[in-house]
N, C-alpha and C. Protein backbone atom coordinates (compact mmCIF):
# COMPACT_ATOMS: atom_id res chain seq x y z
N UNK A 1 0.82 -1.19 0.00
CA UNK A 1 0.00 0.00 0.00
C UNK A 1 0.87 1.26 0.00
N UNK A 2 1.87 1.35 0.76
CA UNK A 2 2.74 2.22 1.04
C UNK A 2 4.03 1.89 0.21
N UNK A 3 4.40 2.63 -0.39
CA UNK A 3 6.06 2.38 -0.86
C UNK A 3 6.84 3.21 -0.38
N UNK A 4 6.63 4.59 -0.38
CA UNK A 4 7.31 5.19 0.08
C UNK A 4 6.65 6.78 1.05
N UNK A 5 7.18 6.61 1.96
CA UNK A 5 6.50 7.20 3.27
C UNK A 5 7.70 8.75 3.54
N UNK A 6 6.83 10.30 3.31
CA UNK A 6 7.75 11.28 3.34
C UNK A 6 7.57 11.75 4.73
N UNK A 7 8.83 12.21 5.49
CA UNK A 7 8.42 12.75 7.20
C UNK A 7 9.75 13.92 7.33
N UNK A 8 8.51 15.24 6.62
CA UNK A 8 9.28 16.36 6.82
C UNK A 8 10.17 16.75 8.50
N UNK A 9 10.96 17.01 8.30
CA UNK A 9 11.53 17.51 9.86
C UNK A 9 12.05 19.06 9.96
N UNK A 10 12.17 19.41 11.43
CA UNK A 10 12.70 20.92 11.66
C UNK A 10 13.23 20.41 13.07
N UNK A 11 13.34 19.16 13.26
CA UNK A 11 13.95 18.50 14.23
C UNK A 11 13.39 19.04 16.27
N UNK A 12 11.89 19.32 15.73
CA UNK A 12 11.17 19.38 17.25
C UNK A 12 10.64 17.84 17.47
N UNK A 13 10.06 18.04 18.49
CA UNK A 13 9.82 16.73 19.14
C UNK A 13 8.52 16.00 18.13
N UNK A 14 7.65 17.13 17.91
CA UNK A 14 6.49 16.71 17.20
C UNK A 14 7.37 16.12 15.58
N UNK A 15 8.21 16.57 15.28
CA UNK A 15 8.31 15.84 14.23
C UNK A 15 9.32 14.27 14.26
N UNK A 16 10.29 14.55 15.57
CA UNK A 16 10.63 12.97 16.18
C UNK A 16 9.49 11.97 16.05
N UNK A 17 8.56 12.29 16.68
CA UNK A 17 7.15 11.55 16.71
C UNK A 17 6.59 11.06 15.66
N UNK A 18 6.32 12.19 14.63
CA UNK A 18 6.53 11.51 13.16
C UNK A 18 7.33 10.87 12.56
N UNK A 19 8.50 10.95 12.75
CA UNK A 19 9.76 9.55 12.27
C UNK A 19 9.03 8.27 13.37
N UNK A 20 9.04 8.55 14.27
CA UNK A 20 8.38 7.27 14.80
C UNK A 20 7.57 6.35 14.22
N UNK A 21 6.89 7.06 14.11
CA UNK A 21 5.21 6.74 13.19
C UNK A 21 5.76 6.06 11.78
N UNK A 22 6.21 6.97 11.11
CA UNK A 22 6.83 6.45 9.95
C UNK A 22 7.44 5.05 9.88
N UNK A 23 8.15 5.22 10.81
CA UNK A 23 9.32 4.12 10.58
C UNK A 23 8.55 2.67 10.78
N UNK A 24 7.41 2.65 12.18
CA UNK A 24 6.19 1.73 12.10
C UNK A 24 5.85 1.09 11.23
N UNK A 25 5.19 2.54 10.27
CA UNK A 25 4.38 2.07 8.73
C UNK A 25 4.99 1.00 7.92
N UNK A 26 6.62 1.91 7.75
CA UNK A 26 7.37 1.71 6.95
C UNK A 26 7.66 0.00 7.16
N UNK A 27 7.98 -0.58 8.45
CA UNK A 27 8.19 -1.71 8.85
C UNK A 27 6.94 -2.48 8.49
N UNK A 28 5.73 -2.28 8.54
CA UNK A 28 4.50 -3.30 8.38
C UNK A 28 4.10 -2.98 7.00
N UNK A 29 4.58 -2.27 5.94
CA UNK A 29 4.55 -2.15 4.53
C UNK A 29 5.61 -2.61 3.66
N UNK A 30 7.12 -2.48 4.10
CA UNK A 30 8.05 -2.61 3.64
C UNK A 30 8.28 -1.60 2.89
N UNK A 31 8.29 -0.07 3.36
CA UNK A 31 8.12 0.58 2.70
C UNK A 31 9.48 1.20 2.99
N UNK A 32 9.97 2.22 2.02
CA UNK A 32 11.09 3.15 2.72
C UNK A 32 10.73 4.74 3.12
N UNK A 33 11.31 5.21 4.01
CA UNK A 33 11.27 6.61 4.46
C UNK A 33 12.35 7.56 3.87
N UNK A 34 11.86 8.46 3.58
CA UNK A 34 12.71 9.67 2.87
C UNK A 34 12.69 10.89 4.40
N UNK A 35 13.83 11.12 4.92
CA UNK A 35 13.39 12.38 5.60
C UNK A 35 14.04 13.68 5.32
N UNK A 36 13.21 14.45 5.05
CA UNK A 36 13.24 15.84 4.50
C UNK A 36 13.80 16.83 5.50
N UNK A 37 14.71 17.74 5.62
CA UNK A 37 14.62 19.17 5.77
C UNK A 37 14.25 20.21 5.17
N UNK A 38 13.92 21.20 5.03
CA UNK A 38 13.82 22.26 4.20
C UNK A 38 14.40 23.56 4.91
N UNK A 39 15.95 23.93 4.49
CA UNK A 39 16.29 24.90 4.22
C UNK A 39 15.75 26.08 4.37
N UNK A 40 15.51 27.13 4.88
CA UNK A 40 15.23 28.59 4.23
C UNK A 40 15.94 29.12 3.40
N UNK A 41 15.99 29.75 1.83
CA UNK A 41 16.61 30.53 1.42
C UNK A 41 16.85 31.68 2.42
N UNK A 42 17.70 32.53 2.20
CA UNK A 42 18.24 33.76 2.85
C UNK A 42 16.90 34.28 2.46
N UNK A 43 16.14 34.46 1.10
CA UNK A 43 15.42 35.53 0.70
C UNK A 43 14.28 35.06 1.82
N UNK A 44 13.87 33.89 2.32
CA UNK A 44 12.82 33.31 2.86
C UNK A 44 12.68 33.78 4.26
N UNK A 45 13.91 33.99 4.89
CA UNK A 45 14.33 34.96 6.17
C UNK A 45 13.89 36.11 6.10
N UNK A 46 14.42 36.73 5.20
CA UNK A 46 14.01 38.64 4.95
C UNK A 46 13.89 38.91 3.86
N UNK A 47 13.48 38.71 2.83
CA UNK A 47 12.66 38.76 1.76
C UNK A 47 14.27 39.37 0.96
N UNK A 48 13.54 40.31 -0.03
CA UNK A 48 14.57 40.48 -1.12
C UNK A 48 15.53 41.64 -0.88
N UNK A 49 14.97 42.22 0.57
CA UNK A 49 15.36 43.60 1.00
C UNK A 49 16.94 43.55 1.86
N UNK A 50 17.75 44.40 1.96
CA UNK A 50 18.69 44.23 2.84
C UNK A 50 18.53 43.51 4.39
N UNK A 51 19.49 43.09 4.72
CA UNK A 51 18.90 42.47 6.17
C UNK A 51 19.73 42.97 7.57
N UNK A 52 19.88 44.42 6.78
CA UNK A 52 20.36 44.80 8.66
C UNK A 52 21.85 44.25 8.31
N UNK A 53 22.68 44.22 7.79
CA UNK A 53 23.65 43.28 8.24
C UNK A 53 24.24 42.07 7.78
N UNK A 54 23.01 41.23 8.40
CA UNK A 54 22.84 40.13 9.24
C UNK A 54 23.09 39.12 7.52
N UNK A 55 24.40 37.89 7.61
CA UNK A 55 24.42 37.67 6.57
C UNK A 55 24.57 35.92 7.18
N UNK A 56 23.72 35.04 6.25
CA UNK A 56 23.55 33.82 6.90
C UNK A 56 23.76 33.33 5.13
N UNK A 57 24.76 32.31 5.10
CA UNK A 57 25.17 31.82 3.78
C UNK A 57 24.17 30.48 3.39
N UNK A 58 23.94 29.94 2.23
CA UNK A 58 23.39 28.84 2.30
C UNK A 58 23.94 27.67 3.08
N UNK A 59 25.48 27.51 2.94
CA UNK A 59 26.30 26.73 3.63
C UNK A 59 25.94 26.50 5.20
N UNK A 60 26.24 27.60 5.83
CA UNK A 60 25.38 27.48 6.77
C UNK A 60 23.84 26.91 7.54
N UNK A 61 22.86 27.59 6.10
CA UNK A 61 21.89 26.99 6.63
C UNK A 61 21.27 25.23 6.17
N UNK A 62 22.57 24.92 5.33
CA UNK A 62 22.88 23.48 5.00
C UNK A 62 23.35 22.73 6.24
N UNK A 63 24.43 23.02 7.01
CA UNK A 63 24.80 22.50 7.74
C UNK A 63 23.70 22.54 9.13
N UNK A 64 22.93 23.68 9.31
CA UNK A 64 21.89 23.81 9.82
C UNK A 64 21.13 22.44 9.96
N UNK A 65 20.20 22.55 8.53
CA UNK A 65 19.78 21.46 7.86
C UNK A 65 20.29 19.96 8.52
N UNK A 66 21.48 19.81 8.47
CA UNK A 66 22.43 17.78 8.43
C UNK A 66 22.04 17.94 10.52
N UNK A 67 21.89 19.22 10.90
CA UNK A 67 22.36 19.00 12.30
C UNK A 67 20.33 18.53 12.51
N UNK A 68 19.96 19.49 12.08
CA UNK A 68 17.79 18.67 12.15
C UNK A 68 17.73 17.50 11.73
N UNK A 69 18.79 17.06 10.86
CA UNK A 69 18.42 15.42 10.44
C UNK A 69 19.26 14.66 11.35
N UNK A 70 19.95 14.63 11.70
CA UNK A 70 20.81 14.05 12.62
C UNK A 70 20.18 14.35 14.49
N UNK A 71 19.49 15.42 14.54
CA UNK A 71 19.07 14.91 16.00
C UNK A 71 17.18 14.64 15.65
N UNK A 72 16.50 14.49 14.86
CA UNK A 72 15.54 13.79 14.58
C UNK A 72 15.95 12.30 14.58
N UNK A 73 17.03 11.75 13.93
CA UNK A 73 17.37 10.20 13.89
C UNK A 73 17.79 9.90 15.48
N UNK A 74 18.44 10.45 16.17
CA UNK A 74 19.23 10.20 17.55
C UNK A 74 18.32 9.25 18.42
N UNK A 75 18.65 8.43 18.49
CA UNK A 75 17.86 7.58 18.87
C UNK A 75 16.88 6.45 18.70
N UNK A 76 16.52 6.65 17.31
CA UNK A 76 15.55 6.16 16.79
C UNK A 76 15.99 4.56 16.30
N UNK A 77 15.17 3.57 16.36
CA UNK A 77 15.47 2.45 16.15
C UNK A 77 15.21 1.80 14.38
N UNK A 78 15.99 2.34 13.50
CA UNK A 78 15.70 2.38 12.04
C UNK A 78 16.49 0.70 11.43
N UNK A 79 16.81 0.14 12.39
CA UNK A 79 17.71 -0.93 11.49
C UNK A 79 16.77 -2.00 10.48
N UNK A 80 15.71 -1.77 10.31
CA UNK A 80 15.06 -3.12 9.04
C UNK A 80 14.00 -1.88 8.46
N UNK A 81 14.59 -0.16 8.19
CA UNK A 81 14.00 0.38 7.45
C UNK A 81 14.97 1.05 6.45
N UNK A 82 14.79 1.52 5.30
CA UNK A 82 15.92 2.22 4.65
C UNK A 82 14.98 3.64 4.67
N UNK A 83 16.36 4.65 5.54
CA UNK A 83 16.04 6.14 5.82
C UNK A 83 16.65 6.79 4.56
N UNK A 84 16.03 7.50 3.82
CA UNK A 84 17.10 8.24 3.18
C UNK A 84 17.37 9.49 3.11
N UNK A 85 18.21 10.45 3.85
CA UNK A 85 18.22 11.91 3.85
C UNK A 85 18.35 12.91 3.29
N UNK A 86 17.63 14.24 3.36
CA UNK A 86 17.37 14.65 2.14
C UNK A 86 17.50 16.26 2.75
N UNK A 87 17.98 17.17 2.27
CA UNK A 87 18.09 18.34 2.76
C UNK A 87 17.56 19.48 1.15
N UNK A 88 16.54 20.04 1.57
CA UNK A 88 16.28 20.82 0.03
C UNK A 88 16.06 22.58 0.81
N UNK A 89 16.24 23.00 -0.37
CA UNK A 89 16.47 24.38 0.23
C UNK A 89 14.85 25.64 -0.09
N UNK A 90 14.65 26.23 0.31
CA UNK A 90 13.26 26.80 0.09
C UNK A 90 11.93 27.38 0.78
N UNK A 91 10.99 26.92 0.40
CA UNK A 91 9.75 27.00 1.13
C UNK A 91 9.35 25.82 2.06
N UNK A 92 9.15 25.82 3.49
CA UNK A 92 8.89 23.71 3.50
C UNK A 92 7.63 23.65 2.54
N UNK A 93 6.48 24.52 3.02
CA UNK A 93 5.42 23.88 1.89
C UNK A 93 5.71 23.19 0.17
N UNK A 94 5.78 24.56 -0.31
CA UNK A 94 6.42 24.62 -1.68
C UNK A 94 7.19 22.95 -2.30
N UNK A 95 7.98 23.18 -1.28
CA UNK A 95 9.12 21.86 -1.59
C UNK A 95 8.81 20.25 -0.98
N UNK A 96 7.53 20.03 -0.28
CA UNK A 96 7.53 19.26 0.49
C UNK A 96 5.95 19.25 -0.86
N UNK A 97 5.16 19.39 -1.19
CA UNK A 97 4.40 19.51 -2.43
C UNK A 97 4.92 19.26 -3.31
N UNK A 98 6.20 20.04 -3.90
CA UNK A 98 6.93 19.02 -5.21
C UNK A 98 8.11 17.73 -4.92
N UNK A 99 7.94 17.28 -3.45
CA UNK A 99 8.78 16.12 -3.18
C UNK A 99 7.61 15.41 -3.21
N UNK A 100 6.31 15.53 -3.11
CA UNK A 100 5.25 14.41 -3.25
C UNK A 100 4.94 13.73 -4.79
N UNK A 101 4.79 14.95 -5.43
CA UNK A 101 4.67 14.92 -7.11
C UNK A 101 5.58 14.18 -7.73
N UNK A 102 7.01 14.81 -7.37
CA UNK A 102 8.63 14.09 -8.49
C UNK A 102 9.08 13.13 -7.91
N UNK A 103 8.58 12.48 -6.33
CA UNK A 103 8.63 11.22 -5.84
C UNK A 103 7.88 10.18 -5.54
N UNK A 104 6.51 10.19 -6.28
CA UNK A 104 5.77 9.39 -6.24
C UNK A 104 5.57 8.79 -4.89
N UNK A 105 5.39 9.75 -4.09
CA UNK A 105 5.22 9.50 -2.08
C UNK A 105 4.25 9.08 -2.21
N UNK A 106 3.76 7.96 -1.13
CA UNK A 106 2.38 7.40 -1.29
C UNK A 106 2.00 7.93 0.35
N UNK A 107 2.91 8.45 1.11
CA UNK A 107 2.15 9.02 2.23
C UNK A 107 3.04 9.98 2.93
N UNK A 108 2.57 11.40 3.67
CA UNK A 108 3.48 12.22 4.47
C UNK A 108 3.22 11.79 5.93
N UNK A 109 4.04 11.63 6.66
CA UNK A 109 3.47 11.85 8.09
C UNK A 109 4.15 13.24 8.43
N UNK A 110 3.78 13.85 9.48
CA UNK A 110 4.66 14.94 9.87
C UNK A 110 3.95 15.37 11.09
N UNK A 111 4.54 16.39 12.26
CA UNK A 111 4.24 16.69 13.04
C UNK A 111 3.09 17.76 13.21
N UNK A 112 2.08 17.68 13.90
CA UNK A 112 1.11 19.16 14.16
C UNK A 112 2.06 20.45 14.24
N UNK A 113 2.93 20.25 14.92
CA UNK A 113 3.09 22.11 15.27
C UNK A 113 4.89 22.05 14.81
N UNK A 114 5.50 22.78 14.46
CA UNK A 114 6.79 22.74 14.25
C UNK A 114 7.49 24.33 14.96
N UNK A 115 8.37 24.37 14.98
CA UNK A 115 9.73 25.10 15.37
C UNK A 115 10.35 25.93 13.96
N UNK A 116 9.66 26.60 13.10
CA UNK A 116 10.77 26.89 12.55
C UNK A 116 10.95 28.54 12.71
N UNK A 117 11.25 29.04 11.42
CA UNK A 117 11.94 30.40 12.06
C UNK A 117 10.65 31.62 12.25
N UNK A 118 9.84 31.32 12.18
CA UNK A 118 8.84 32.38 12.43
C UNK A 118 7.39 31.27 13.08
N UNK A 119 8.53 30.93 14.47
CA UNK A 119 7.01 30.34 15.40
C UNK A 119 6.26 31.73 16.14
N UNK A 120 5.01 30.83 16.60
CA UNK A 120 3.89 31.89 16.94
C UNK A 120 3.50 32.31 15.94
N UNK A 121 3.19 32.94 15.45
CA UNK A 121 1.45 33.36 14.72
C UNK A 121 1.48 32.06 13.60
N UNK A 122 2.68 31.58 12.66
CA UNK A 122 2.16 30.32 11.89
C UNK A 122 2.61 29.07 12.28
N UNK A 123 2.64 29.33 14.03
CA UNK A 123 2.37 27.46 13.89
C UNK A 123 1.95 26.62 13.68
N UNK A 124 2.47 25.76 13.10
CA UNK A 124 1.62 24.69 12.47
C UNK A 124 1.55 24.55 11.11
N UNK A 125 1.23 25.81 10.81
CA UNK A 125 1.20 26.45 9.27
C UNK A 125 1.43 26.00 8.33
N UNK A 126 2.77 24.73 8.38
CA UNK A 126 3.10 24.13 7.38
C UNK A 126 2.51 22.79 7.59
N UNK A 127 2.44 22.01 8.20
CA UNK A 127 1.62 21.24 8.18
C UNK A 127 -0.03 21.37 7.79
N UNK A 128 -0.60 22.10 8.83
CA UNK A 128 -1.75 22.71 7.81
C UNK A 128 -2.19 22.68 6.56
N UNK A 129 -1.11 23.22 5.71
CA UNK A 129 -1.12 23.73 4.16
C UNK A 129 -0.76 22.29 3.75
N UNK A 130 0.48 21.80 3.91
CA UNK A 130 0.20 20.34 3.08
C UNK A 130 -1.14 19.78 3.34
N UNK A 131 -1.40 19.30 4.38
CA UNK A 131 -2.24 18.38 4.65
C UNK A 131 -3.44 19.34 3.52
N UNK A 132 -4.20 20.29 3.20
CA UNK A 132 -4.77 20.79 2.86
C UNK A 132 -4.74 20.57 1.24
N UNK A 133 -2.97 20.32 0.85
CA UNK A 133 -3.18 20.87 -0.79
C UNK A 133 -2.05 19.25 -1.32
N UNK A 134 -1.91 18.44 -0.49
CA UNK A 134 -1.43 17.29 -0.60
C UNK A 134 -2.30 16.33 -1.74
N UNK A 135 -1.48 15.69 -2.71
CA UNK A 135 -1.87 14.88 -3.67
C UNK A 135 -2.27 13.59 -3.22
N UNK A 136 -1.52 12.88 -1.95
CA UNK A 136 -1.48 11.74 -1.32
C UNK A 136 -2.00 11.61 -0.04
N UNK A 137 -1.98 10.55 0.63
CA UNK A 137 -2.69 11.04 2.44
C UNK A 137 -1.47 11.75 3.26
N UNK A 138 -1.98 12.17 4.26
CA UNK A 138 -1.00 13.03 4.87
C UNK A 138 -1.60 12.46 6.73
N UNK A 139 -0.35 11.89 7.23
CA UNK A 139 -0.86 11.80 8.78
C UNK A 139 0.04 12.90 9.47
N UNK A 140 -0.97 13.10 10.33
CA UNK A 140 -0.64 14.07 11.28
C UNK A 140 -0.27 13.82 12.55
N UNK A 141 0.79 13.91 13.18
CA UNK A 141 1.33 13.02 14.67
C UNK A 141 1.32 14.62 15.57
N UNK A 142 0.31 13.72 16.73
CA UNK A 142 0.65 15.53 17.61
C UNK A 142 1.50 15.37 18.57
């Protein structure tokens, strides 16, 4: 039923929970897990305008990125699933919508509320919007 199972991360607990979940599925389908980061572009921080300064390279927010995938896995018991990691740079919506399409995902899990750089007023926000404009099912782990 499942082949392949997507579980966006920003490496909060709610989305640990979703690798959990996943990795479950993944074991009683034989399915594999892809886990996603998504990057902010610089422009995605402060739009197209100067930023004060304040200069954050992609490199950086790559390495950003390997450190959310690496403490989302910490712990986790993955040995009879194949994880495969994935760091893309962008919108999470945006990019987590065309990782469903150009990867033929047959399911997202992901967390209710996330951590990323503009928590409070859109938490959740991204989850929300997939689950809303998603091609495939989408579970939601709170």
């Amino acid at each position: 039923m499942f082949k392949k199972i997507l579980v966006p991360t920003d490496a909060s607990e709610h989305s640990r929970r979703a690798l959990r979940t996943a990795i479950q599925l993944a074991e009683s389908f034989q399915a594999e897990v892809e886990l996603l980061h998504v990057s902010y572009t610089p422009q995605a921080y402060w739009g197209y305008t100067i930023s004060y300064g304040i200069t954050v390279t992609q490199e950086q927010l790559d390495e950003n990125g390997e450190l959310a995938l690496e403490a989302t896995l910490m712990g986790m018991d993955r040995a009879q699933v194949v994880i495969n990691k994935r760091i893309e740079s962008g919108h999470p919506v945006s990019v987590i919508l065309e990782r469903i399409k150009t990867e033929s995902i047959d399911l997202v899990v992901m967390g209710s509320h996330g951590y990323g750089p503009i928590s409070g007023s859109v938490l959740g926000s991204v989850s929300q919007r997939v689950l809303q404009r998603a091609s495939c099912p989408v579970l939601i782990i709170k």
